[in-house]
Protein backbone atom coordinates (compact mmCIF):
# COMPACT_ATOMS: atom_id res chain seq x y z
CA UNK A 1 0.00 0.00 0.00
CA UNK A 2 2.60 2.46 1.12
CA UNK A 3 4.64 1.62 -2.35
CA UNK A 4 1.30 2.58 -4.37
CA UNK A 5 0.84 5.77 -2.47
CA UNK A 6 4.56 6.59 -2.85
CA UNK A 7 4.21 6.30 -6.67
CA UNK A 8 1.57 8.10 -7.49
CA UNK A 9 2.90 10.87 -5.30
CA UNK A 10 6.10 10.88 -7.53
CA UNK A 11 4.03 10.28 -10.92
CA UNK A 12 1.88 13.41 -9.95
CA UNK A 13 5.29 15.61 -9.78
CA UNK A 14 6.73 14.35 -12.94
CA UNK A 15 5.20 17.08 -15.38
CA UNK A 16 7.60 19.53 -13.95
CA UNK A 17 10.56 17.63 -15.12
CA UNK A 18 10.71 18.32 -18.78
CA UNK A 19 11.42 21.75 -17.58
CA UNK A 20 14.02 21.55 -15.76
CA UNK A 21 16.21 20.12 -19.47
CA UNK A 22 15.28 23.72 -21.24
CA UNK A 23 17.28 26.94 -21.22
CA UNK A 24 15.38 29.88 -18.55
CA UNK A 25 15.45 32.27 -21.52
CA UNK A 26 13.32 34.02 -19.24
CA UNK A 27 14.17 38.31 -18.33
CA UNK A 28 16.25 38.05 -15.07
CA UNK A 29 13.75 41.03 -14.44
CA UNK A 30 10.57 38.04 -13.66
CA UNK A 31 10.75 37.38 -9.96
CA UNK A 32 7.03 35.99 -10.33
CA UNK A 33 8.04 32.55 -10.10
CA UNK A 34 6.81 28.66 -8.86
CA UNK A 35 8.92 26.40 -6.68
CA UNK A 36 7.80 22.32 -7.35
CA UNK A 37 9.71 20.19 -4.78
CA UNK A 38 10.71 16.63 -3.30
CA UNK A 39 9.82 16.59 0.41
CA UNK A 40 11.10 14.11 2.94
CA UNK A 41 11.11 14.52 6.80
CA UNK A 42 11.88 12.02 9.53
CA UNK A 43 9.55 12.76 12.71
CA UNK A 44 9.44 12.50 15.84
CA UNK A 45 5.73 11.39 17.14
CA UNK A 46 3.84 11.84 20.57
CA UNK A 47 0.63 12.39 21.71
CA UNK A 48 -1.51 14.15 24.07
CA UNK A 49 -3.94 11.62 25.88
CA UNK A 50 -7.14 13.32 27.43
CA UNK A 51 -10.49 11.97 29.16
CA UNK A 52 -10.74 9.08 30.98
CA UNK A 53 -12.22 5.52 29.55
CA UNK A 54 -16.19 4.58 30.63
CA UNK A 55 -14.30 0.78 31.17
CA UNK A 56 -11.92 2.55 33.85
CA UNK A 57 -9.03 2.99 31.73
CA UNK A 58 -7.54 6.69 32.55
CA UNK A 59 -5.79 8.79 30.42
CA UNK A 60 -3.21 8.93 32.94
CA UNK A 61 -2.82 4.83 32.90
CA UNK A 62 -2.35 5.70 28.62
CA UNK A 63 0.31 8.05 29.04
CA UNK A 64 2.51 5.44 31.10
CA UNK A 65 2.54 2.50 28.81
CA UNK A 66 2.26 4.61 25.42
CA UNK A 67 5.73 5.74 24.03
CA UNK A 68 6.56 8.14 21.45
CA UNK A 69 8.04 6.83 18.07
CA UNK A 70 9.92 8.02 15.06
CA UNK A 71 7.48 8.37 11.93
CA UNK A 72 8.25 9.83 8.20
CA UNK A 73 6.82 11.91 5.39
CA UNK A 74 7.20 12.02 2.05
CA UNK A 75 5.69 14.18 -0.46
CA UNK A 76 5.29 16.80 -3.52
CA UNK A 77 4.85 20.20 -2.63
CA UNK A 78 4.44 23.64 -4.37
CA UNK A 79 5.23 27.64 -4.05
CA UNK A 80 3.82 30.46 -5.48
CA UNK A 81 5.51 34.12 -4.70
CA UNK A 82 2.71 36.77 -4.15
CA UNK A 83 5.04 39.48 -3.18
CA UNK A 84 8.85 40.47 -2.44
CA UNK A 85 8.26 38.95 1.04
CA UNK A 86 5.77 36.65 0.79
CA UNK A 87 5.33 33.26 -0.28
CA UNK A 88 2.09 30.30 -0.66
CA UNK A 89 2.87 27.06 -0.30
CA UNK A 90 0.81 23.93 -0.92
CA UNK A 91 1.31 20.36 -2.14
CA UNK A 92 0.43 16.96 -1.15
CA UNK A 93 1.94 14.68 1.70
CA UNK A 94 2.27 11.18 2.97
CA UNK A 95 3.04 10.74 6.87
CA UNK A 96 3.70 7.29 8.56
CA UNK A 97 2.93 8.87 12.12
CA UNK A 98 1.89 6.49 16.08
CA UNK A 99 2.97 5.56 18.89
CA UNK A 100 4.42 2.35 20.47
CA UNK A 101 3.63 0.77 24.08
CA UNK A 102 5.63 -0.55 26.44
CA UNK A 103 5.57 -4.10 27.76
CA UNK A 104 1.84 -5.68 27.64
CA UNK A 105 0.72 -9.18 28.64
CA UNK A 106 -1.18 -11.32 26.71
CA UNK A 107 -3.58 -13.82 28.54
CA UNK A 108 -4.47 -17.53 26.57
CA UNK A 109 -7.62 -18.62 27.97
CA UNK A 110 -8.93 -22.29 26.95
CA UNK A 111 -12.82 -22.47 25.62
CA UNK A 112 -13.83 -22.79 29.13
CA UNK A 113 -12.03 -19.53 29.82
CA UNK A 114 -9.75 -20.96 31.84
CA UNK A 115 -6.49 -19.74 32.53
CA UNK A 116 -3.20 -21.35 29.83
CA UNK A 117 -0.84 -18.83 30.16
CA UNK A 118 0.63 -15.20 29.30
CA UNK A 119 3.52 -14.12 27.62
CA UNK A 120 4.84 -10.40 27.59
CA UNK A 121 4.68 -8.70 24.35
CA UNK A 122 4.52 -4.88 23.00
CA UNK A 123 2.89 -3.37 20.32
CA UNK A 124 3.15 -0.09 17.26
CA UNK A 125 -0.03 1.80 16.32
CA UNK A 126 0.92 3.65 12.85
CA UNK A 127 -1.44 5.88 10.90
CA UNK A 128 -0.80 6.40 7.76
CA UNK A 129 -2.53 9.74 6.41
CA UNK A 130 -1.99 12.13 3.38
CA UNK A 131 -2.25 15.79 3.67
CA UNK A 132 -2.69 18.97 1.63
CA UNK A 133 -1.07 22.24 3.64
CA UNK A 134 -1.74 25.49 2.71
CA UNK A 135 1.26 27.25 4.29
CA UNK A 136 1.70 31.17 4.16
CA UNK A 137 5.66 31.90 4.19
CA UNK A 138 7.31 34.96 5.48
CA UNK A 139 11.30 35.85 4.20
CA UNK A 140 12.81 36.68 6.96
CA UNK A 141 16.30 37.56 6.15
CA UNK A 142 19.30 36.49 3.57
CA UNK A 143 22.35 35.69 5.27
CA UNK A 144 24.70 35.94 1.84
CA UNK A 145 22.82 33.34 -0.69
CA UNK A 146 20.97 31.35 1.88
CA UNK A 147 17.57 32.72 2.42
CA UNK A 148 15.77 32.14 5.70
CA UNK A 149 11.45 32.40 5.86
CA UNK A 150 9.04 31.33 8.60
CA UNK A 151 5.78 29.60 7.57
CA UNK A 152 1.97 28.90 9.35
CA UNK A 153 -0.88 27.62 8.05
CA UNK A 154 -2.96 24.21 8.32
CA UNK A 155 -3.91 21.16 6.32
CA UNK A 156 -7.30 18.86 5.88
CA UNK A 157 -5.58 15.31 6.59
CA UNK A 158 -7.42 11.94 5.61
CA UNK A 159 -6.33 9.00 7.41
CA UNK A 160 -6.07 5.66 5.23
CA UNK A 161 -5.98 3.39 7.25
CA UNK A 162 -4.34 2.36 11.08
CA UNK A 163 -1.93 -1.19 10.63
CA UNK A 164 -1.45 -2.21 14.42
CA UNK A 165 2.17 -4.30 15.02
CA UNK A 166 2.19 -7.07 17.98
CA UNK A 167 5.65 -8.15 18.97
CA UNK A 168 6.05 -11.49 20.85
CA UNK A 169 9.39 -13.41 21.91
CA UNK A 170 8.24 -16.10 18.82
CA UNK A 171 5.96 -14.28 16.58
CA UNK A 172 4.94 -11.00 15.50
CA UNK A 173 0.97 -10.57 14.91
CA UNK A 174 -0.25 -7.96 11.93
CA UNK A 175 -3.91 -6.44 11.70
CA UNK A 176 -4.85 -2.94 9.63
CA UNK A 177 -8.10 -1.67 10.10
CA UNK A 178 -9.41 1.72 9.96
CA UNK A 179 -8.34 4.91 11.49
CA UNK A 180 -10.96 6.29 14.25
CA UNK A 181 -12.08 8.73 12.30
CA UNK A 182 -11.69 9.97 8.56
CA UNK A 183 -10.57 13.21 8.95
CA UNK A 184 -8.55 15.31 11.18
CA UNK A 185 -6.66 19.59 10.70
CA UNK A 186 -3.33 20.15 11.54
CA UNK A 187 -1.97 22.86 12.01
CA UNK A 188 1.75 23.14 10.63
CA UNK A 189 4.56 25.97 11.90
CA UNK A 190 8.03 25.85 10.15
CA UNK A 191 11.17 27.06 9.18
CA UNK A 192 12.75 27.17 5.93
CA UNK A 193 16.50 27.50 5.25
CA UNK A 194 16.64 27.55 1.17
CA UNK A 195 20.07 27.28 0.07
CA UNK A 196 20.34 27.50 -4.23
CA UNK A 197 22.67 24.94 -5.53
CA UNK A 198 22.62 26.43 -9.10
CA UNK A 199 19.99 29.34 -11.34
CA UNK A 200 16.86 27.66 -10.72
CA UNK A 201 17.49 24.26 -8.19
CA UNK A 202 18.07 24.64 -5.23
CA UNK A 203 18.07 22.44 -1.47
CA UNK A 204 16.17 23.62 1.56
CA UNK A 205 15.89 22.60 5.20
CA UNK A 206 12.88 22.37 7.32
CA UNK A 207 12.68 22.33 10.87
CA UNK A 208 8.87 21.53 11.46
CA UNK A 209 6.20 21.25 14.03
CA UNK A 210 2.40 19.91 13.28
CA UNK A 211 -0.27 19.34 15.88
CA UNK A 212 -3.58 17.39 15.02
CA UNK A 213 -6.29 20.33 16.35
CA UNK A 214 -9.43 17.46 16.50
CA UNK A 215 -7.95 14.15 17.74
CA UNK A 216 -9.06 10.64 17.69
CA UNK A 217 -11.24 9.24 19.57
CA UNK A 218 -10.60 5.60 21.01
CA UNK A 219 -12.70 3.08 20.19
CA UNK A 220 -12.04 0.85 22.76
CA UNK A 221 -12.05 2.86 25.53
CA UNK A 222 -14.54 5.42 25.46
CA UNK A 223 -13.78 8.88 26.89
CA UNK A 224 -10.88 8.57 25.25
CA UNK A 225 -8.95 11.40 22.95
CA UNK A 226 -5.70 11.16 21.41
CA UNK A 227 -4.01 14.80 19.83
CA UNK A 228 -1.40 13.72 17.69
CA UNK A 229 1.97 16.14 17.26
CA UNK A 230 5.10 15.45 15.46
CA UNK A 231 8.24 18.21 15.36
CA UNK A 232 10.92 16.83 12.95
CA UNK A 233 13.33 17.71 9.87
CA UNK A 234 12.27 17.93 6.44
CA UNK A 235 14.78 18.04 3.06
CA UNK A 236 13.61 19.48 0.27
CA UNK A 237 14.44 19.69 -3.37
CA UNK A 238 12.88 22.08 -5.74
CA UNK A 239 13.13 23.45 -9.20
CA UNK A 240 11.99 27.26 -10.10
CA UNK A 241 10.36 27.87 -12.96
CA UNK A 242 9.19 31.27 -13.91
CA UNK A 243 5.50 32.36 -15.54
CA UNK A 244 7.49 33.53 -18.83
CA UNK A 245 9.31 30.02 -18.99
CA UNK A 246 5.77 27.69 -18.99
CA UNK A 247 4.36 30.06 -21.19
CA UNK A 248 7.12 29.96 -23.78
CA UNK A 249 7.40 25.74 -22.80
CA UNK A 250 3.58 25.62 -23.65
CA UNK A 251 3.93 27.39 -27.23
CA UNK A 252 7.30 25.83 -28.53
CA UNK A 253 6.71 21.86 -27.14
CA UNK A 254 3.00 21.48 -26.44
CA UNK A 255 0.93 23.88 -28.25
CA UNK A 256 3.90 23.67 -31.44
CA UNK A 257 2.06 26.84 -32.64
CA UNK A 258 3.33 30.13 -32.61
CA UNK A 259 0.46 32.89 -30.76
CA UNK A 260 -1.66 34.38 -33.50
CA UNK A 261 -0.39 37.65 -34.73
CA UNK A 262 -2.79 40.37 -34.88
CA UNK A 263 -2.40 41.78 -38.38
């Protein structure tokens, strides 16, 4: 599943590339420009645990055995300058994002529900979830060619599916079933250290924060609501292409027409 999400994710960014083989023949005077970029982060995942379960189980119980875990996104994303300063940034992202427990016991009862035995085990909850953030980004300041810009906004996330991992001494037990609910917002704060490695491609850094605003609610144990919130580092890859250089891409290797002239 993850492979087929992966793939369309890079399919969908692959009408930028021709691009990137032309000459900018573009007036160094067009500033007016779109950034299309790789993303890839590795996060760090926790959770805030609220309420307390209708079967007893308290939040506070939760927080004890429930461990933070590393996660990762990958994705295509987008920028559009509006002004000298200001930037909008969308795309659309992948994140593997849970938690893990700490050491659980499994009971084997006989039909009788009598008592076999136990044997210690612990267990991953991953989500996996795609994205779309609409992220307004301010320049801060250039120190020489690097450029340095702050970003907030939020994105709708839709949660695929939830794959839950048991781990015992002599086997591991698999079982995906669905998230707790479809849809969640997060809301996303970053930083962006853009560094150009040539005219138009260039290699940026992203320190990054996102915080699930609605949480899930736990099906097991009513009462239950988990806020998820990862802070990590993204890389990022992009190409700049100006307005000028997709219109004149359009007319010389798509439309193969030249504009109508007026007389």
């Amino acid at each position: 599943m993850l492979k087929k999400y992966i793939f369309l994710l890079l399919a969908s960014f692959a009408f930028v590339l021709p691009l990137s083989a032309q000459e900018d023949a573009t007036d160094p005077s067009d500033t007016t420009f779109w950034d299309f970029g790789f993303y890839g982060a590795a996060d760090y995942n926790a959770r805030m645990i609220a309420g307390d379960g209708e079967n007893g189980v308290t939040s506070a119980f939760l927080n004890s055995i429930e461990k933070p875990r590393i996660g990762y996104t990958l994705g295509i994303n987008m920028t559009r300058q509006l002004g000298k300063c200001i930037y909008i940034q969308t795309g659309i992202l992948y994140q593997n994002k849970g938690y893990k427990t700490s050491t659980l016991q499994d009971t084997v009862l006989d039909l009788y529900d009598h008592y076999l035995s136990s044997s210690d085990y612990y267990s991953i909850s991953r989500y996996h979830a795609l994205y779309i953030p609409v992220i307004l980004r301010i320049k801060m300041f250039k120190a020489g060619s690097v450029q340095f810009n702050v970003g907030i906004g939020a994105a709708p996330e839709v949660y695929l599916c939830k794959s839950n991992l048991s781990v015992f001494k002599d086997h591991v037990e698999r079982d995906i079933t669905k998230a707790e609910q479809a849809i969640d917002v997060k809301g996303i704060f970053n930083l962006n250290i853009d560094i150009p490695l040539s005219k138009n491609v260039s290699l940026a850094f992203e320190p990054n924060f996102g915080y699930n605003i609605l949480g899930l609610k736990d099906e097991i144990n009513k009462g239950v609501k988990r806020n998820m919130y990862t802070a990590g580092l993204g890389i990022q890859l992009t190409y700049k292409v100006t307005d000028q250089s997709i219109y004149d891409y359009y007319y010389l290797h798509l439309y193969k027409k030249p504009p109508k002239t007026t007389f």
